[in-house]
N, C-alpha and C. Protein backbone atom coordinates (compact mmCIF):
# COMPACT_ATOMS: atom_id res chain seq x y z
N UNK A 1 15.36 39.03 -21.72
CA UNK A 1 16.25 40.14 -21.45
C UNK A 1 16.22 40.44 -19.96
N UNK A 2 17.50 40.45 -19.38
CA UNK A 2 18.00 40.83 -17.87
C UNK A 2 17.22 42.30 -17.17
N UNK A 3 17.04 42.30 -16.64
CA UNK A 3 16.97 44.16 -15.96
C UNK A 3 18.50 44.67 -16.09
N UNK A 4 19.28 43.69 -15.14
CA UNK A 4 20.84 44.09 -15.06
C UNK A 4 21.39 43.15 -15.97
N UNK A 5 21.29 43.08 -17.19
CA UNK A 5 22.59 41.60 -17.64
C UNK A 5 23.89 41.76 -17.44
N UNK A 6 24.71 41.01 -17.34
CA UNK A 6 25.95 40.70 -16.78
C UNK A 6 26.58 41.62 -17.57
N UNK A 7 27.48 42.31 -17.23
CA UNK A 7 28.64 43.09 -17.55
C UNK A 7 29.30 41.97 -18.72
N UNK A 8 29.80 40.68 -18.33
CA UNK A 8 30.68 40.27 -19.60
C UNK A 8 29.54 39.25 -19.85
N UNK A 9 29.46 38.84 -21.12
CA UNK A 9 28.62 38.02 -22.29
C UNK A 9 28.66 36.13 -21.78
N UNK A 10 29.78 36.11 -21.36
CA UNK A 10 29.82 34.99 -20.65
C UNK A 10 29.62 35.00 -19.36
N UNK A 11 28.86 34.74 -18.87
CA UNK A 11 28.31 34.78 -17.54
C UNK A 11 29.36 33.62 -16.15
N UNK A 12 29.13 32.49 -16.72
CA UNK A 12 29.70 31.12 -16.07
C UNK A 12 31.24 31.74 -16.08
N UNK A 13 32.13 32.63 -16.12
CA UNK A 13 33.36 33.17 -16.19
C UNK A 13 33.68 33.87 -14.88
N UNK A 14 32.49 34.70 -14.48
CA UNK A 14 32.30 35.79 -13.51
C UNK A 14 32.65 34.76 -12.10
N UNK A 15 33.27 35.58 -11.01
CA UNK A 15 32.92 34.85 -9.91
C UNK A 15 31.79 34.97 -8.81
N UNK A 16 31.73 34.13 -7.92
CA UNK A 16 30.47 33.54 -7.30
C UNK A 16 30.66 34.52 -6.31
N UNK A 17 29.67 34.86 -5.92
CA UNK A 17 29.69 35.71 -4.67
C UNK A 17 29.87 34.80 -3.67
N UNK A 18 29.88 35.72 -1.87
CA UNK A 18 30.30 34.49 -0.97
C UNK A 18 29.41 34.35 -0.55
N UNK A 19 27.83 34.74 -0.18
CA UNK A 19 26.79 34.46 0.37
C UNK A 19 25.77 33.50 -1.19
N UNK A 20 26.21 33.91 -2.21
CA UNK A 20 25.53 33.02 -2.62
C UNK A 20 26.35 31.46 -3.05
N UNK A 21 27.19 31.25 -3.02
CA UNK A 21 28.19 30.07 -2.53
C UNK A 21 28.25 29.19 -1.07
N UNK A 22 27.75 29.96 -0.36
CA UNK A 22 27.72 29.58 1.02
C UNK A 22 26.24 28.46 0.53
N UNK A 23 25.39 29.44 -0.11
CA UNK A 23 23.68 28.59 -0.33
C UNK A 23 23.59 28.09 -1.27
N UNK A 24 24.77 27.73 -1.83
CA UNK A 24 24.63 26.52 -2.74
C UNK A 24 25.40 25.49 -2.26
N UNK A 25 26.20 25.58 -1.51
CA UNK A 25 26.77 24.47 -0.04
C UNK A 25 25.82 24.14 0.85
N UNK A 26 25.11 24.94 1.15
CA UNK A 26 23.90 24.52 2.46
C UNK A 26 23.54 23.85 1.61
N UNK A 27 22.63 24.15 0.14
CA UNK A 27 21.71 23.28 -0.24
C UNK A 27 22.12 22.46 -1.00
N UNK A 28 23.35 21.44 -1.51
CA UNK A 28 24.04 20.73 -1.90
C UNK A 28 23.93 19.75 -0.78
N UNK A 29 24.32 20.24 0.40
CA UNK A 29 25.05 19.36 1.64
C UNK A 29 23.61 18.99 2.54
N UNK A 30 22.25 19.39 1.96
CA UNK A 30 20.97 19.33 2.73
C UNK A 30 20.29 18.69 1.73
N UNK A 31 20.94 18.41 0.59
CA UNK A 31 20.22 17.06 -0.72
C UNK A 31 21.20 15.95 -0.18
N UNK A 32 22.07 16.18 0.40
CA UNK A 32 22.75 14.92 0.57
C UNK A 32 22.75 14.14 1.92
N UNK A 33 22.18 15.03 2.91
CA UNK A 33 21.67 14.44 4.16
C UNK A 33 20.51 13.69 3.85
N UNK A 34 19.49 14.51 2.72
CA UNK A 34 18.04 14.27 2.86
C UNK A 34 18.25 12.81 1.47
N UNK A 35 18.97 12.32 1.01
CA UNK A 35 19.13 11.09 0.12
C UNK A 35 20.19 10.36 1.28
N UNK A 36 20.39 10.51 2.03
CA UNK A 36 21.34 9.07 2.46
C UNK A 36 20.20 9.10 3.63
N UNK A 37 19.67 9.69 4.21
CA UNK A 37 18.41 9.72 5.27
C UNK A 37 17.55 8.38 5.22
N UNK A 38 16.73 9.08 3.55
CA UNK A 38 16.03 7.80 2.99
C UNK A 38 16.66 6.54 2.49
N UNK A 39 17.52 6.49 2.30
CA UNK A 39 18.50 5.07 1.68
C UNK A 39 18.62 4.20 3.04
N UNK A 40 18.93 4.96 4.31
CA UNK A 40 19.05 4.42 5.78
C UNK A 40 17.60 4.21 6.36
N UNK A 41 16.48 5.00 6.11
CA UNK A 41 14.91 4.44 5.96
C UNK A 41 14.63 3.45 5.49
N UNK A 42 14.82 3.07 4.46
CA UNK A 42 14.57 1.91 3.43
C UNK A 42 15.37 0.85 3.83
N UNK A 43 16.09 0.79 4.59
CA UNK A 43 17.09 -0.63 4.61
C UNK A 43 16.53 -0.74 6.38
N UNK A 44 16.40 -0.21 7.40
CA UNK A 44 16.12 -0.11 8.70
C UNK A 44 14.70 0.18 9.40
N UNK A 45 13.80 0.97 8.25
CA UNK A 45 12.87 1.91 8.36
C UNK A 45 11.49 0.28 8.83
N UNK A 46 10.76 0.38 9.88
CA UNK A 46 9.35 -0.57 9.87
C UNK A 46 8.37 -0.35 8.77
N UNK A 47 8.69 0.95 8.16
CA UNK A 47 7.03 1.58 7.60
C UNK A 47 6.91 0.68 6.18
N UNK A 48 8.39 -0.13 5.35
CA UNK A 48 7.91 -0.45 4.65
C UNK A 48 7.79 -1.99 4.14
N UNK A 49 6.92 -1.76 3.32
CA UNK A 49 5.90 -3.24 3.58
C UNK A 49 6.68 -4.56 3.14
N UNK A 50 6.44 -5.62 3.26
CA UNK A 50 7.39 -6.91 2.74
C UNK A 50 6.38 -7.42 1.79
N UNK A 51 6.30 -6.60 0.77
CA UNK A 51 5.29 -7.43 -0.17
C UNK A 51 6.07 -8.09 -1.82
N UNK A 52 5.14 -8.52 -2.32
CA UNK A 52 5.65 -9.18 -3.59
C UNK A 52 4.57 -9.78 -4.60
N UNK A 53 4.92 -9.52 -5.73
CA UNK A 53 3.60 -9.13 -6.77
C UNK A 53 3.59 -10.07 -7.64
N UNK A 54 2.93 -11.11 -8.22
CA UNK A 54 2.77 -12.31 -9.31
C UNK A 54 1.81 -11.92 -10.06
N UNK A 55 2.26 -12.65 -11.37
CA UNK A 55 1.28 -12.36 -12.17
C UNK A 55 0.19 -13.80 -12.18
N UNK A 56 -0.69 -13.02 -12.24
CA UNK A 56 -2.05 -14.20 -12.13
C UNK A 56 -3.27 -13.93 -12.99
N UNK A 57 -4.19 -14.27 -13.06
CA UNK A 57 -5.44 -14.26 -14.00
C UNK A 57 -6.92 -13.79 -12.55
N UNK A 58 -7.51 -13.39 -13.06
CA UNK A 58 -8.96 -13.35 -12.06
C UNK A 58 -9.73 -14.74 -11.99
N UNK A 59 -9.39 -15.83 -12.93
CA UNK A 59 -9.73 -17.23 -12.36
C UNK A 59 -9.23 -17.61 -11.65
N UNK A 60 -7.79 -17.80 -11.85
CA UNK A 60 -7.14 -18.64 -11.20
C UNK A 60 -7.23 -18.07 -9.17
N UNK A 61 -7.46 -16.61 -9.29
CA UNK A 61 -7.27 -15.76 -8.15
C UNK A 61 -8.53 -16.31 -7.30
N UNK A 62 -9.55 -16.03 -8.26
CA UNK A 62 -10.92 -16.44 -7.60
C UNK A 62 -10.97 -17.98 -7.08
N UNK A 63 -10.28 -18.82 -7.70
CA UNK A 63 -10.25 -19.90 -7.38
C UNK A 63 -10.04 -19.98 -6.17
N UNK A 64 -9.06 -19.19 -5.85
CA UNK A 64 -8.15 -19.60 -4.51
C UNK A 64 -8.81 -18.80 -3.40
N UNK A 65 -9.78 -18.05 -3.45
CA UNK A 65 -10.81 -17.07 -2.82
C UNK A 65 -11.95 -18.16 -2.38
N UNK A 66 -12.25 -18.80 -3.28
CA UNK A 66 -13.63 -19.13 -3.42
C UNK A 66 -12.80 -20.76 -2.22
N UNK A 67 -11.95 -21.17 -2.60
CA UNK A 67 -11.47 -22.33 -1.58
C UNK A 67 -11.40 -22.03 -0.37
N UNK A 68 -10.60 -21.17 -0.06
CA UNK A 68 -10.57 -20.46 1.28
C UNK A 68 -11.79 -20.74 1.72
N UNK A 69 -12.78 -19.40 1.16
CA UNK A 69 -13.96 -19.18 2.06
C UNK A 69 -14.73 -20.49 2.38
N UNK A 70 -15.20 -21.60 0.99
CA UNK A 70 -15.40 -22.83 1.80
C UNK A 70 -14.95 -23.52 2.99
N UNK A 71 -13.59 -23.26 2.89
CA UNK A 71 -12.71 -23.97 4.09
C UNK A 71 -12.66 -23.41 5.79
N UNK A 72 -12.69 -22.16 5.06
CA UNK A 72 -12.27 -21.15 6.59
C UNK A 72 -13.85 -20.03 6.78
N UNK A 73 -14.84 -20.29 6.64
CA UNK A 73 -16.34 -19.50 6.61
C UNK A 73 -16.33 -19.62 8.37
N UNK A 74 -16.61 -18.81 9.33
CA UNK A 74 -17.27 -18.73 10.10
C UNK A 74 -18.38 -18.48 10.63
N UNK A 75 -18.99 -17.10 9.42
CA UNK A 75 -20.12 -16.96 9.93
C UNK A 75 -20.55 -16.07 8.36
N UNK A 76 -21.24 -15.10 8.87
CA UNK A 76 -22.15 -14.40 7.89
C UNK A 76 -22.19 -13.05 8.03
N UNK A 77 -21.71 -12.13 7.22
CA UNK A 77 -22.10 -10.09 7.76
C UNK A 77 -22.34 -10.17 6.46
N UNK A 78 -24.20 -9.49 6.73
CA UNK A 78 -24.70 -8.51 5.65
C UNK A 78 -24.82 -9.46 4.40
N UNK A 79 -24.07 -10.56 4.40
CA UNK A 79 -24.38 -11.45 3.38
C UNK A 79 -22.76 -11.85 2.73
N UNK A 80 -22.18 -11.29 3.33
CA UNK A 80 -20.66 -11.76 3.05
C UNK A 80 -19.80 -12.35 3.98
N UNK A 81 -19.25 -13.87 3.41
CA UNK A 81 -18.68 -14.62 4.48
C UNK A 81 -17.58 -13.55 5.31
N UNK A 82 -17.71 -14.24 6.70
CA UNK A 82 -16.06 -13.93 7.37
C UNK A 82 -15.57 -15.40 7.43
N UNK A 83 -14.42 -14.93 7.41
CA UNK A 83 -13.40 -16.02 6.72
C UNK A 83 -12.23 -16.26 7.79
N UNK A 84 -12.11 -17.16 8.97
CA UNK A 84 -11.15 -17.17 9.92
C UNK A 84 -9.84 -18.31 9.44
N UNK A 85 -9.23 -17.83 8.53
CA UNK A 85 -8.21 -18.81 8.11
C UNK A 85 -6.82 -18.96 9.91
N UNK A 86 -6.40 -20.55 9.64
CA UNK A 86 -5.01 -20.35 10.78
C UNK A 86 -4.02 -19.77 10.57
N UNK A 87 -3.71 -19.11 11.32
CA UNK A 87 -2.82 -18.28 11.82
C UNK A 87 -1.32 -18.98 11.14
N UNK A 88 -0.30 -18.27 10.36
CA UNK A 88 0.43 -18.18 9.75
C UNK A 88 -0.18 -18.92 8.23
N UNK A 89 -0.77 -18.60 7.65
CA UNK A 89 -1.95 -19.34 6.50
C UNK A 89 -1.19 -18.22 5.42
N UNK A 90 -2.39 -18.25 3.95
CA UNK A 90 -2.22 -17.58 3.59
C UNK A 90 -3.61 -17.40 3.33
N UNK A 91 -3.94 -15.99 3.20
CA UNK A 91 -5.32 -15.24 3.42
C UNK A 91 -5.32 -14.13 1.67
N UNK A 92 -6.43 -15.10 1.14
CA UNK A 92 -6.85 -14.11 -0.03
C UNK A 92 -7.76 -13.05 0.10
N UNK A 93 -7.99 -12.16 -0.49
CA UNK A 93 -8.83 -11.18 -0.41
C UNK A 93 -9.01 -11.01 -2.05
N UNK A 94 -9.89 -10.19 -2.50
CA UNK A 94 -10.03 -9.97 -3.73
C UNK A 94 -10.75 -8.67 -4.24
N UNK A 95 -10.23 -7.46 -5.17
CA UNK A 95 -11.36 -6.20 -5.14
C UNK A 95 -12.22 -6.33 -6.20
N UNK A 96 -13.50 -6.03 -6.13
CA UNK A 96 -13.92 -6.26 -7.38
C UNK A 96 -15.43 -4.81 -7.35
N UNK A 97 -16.32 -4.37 -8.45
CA UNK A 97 -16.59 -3.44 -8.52
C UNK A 97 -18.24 -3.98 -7.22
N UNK A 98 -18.18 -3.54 -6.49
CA UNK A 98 -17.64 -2.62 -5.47
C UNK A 98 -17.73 -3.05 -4.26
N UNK A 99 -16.61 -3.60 -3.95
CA UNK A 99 -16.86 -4.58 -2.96
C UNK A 99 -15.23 -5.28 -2.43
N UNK A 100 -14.93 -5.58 -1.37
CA UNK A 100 -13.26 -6.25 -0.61
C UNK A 100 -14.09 -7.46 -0.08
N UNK A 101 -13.44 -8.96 -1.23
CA UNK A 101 -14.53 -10.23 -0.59
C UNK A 101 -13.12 -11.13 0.23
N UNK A 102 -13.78 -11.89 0.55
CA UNK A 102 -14.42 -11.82 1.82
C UNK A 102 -14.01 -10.79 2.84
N UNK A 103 -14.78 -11.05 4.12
CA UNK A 103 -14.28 -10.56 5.36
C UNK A 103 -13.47 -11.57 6.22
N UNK A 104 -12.31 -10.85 6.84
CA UNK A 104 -11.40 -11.51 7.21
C UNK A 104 -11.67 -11.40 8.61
N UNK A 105 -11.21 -12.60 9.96
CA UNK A 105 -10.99 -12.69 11.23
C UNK A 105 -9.94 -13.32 11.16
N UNK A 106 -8.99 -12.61 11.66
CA UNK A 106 -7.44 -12.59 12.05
C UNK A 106 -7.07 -12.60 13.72
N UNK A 107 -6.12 -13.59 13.97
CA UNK A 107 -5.83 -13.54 15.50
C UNK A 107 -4.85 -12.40 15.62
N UNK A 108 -4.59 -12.06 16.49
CA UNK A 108 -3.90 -11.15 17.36
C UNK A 108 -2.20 -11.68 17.43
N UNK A 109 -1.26 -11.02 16.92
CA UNK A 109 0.08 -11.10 16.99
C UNK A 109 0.33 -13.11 16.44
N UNK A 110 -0.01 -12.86 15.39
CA UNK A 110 -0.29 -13.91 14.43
C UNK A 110 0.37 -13.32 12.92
N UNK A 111 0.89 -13.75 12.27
CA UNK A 111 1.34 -13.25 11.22
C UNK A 111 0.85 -14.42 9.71
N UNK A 112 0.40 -13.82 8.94
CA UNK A 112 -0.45 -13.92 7.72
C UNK A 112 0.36 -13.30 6.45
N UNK A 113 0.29 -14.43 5.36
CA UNK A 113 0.68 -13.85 4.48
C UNK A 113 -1.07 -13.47 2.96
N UNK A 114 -0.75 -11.95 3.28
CA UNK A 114 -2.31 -11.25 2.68
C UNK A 114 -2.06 -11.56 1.03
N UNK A 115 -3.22 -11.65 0.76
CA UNK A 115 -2.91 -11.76 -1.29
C UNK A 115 -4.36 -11.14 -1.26
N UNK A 116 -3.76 -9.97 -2.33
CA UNK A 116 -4.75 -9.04 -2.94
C UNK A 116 -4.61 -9.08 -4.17
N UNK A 117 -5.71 -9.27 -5.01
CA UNK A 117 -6.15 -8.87 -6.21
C UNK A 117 -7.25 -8.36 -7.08
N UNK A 118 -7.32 -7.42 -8.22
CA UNK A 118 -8.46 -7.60 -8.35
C UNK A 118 -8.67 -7.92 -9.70
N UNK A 119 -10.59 -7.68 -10.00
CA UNK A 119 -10.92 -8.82 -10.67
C UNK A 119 -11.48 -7.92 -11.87
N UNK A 120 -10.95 -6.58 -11.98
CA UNK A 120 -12.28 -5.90 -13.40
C UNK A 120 -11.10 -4.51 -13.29
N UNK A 121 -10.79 -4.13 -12.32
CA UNK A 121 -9.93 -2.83 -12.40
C UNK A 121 -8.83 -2.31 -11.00
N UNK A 122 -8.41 -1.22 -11.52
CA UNK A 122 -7.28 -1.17 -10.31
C UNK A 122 -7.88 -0.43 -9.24
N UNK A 123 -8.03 -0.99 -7.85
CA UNK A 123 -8.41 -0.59 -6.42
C UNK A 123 -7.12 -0.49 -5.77
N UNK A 124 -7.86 0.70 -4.74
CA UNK A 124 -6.47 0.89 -3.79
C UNK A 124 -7.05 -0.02 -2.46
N UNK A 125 -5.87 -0.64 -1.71
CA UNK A 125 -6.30 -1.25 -0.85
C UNK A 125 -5.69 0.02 0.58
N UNK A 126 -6.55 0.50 1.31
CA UNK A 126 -6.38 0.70 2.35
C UNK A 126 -6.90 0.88 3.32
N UNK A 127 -5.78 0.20 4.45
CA UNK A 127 -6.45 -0.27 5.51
C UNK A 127 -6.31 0.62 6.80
N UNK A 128 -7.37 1.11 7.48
CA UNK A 128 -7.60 2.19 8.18
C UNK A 128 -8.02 1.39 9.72
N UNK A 129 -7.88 2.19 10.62
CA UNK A 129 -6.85 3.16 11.16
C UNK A 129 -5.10 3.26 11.13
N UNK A 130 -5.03 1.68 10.28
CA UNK A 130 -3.72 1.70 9.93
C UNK A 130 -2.94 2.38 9.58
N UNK A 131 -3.82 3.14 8.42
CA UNK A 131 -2.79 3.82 7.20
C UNK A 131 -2.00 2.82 5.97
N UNK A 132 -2.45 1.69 6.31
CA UNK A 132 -1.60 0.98 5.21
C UNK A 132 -2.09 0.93 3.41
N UNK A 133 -1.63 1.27 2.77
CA UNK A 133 -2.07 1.16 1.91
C UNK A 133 -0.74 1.10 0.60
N UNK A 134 -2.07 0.61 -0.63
CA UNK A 134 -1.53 -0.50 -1.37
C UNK A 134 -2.50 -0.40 -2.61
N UNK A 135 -1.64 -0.34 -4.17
CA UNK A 135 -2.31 -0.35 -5.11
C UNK A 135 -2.32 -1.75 -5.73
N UNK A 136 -4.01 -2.24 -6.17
CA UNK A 136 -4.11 -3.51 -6.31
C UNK A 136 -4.63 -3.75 -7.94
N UNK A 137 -3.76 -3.84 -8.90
CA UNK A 137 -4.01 -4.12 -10.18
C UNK A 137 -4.15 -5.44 -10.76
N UNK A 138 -5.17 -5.22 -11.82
CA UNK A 138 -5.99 -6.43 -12.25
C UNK A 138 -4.83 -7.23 -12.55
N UNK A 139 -4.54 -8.68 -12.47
CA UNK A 139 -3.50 -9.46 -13.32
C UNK A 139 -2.47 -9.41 -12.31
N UNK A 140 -2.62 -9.29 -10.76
CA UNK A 140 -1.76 -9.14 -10.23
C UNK A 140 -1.93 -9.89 -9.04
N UNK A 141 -1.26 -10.64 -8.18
CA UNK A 141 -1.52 -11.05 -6.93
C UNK A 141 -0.26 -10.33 -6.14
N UNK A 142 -0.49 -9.02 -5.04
CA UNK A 142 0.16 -8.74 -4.24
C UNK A 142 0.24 -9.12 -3.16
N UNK A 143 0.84 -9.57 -2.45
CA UNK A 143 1.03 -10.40 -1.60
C UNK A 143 2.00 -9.75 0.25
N UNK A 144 1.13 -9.63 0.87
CA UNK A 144 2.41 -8.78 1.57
C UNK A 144 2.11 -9.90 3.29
N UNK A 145 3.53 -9.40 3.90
CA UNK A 145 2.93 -10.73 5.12
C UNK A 145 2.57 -9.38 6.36
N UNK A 146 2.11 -9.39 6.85
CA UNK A 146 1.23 -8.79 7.70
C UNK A 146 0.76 -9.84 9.00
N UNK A 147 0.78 -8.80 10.32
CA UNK A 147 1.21 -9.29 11.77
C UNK A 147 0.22 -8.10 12.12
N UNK A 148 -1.70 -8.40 12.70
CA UNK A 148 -1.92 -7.57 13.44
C UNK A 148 -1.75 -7.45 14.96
N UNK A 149 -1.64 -5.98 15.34
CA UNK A 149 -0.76 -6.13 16.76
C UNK A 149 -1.85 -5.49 17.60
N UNK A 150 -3.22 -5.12 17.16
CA UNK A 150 -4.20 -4.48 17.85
C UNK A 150 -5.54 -5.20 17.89
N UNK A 151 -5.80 -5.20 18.88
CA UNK A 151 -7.48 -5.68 18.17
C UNK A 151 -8.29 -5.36 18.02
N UNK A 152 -9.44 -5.21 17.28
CA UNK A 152 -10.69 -4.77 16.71
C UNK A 152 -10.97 -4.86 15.87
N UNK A 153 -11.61 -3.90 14.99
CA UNK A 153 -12.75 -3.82 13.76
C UNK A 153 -11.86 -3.05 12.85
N UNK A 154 -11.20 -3.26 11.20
CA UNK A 154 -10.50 -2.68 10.59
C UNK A 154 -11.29 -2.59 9.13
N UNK A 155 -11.09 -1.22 8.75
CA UNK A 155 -12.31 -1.32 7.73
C UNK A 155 -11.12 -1.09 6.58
N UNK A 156 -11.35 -1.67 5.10
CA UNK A 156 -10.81 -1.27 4.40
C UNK A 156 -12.13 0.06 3.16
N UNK A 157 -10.92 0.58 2.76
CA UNK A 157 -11.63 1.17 1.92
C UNK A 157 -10.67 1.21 0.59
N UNK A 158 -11.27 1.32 -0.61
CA UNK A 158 -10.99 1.63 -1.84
C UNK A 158 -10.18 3.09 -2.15
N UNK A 159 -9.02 3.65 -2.01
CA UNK A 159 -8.52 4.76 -2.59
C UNK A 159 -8.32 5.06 -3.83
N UNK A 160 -8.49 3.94 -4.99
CA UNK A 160 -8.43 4.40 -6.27
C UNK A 160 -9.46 4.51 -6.71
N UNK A 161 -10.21 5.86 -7.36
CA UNK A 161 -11.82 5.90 -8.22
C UNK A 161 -11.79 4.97 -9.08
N UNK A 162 -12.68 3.71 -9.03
CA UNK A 162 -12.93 2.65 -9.56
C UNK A 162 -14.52 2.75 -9.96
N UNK A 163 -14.93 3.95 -10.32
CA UNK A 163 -16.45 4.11 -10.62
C UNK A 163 -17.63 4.95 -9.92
N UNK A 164 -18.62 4.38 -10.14
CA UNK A 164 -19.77 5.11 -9.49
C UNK A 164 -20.07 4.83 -8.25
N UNK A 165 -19.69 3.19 -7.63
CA UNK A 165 -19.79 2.83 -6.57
C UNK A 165 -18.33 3.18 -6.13
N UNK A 166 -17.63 3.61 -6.03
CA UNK A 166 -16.45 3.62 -6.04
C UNK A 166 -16.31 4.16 -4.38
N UNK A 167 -17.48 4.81 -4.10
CA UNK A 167 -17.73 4.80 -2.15
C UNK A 167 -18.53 4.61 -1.18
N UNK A 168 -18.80 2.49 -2.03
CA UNK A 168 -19.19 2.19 -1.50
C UNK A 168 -18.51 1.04 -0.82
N UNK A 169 -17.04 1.01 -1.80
CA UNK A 169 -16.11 -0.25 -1.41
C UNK A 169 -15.78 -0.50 -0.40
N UNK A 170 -16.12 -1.08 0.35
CA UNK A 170 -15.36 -1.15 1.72
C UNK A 170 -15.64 -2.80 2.00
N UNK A 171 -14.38 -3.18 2.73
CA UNK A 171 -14.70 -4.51 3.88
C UNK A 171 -13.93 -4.34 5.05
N UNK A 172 -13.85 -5.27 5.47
CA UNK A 172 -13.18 -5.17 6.97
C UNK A 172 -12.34 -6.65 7.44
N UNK A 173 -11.38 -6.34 8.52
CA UNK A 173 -10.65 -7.18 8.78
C UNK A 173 -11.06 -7.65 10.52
N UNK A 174 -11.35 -8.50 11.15
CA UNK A 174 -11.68 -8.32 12.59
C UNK A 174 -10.43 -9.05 12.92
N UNK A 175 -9.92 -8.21 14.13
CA UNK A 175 -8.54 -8.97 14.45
C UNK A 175 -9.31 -8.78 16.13
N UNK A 176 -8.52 -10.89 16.40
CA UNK A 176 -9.74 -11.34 18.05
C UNK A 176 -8.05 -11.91 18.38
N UNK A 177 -8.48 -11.86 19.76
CA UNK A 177 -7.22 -12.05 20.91
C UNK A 177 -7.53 -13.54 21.25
């Protein structure tokens, strides 16, 4: 029940006032800036990613993990290979509870096509100070091509709660000039 209900029973009959007509034009004509905005983001915009998602198994994924790192091992952190694959390659990574295997060394304005998956549950992949990030579900190989343009030490971390270790996930990417 109204405080004031409408004088006639049919309401939608009555006419519109002019200030509140005016603000349903502003905000009509400010949904339609703010949807053709993003439609012109999305087709022009850098921020979003060129990725693409297959379906795969955690063998077949690991397989292609476990080749790499034989092939492309450089050295040793903490007990987990770094992995310097060539430059325009394709570079696996893999999440698993609790842990981003291997560690990656990436050249500098080199472009890589990344494959993430994981192997027990869904991890978020993100990569910091970047900001990039990326949800990585079991049965999935995401795949995105990626060009680092900075160099240093890039840590990833886990954004989806994937457990008890769930902050301890982290690896890292070293991008060398």
């Amino acid at each position: 029940m109204a405080i004031a209900p409408p004088s006639e029973r049919i309401w939608w009959r009555e006419p519109i006032a002019r200030i509140e007509l005016i603000w349903i034009v502003i905000g009509f004509s400010w949904g339609l800036v703010m949807f053709f905005t993003m439609v012109f983001w999305h087709s022009v915009g850098e921020q979003n990613l060129s990725n693409e998602a297959y379906k795969t198994t955690p063998e077949k994924f690991q397989a292609k993990v476990t080749e790499m790192v034989e092939q492309y091992t450089v050295r040793d952190e903490a007990g987990i290979p770094v992995v310097r694959p060539p430059a325009g390659s394709d570079v696996y990574m893999l999440g698993r509870l609790w842990q981003w295997y291997p560690l990656l060394e990436l050249e500098k304005n080199q472009s890589y096509r990344l494959h993430l998956a994981s192997m027990d549950y869904q991890h978020g992949f993100s990569l910091q100070p970047v900001n990039l990030n990326i949800s990585v579900h079991p049965g999935y190989d995401m795949v995105m091509t990626i060009t680092p343009t900075d160099s240093g030490e890039f840590t990833i971390v886990c954004n989806e709660f994937c457990g008890i270790g769930h902050h301890l996930m982290i690896g890292k990417i070293f991008v060398v000039e």
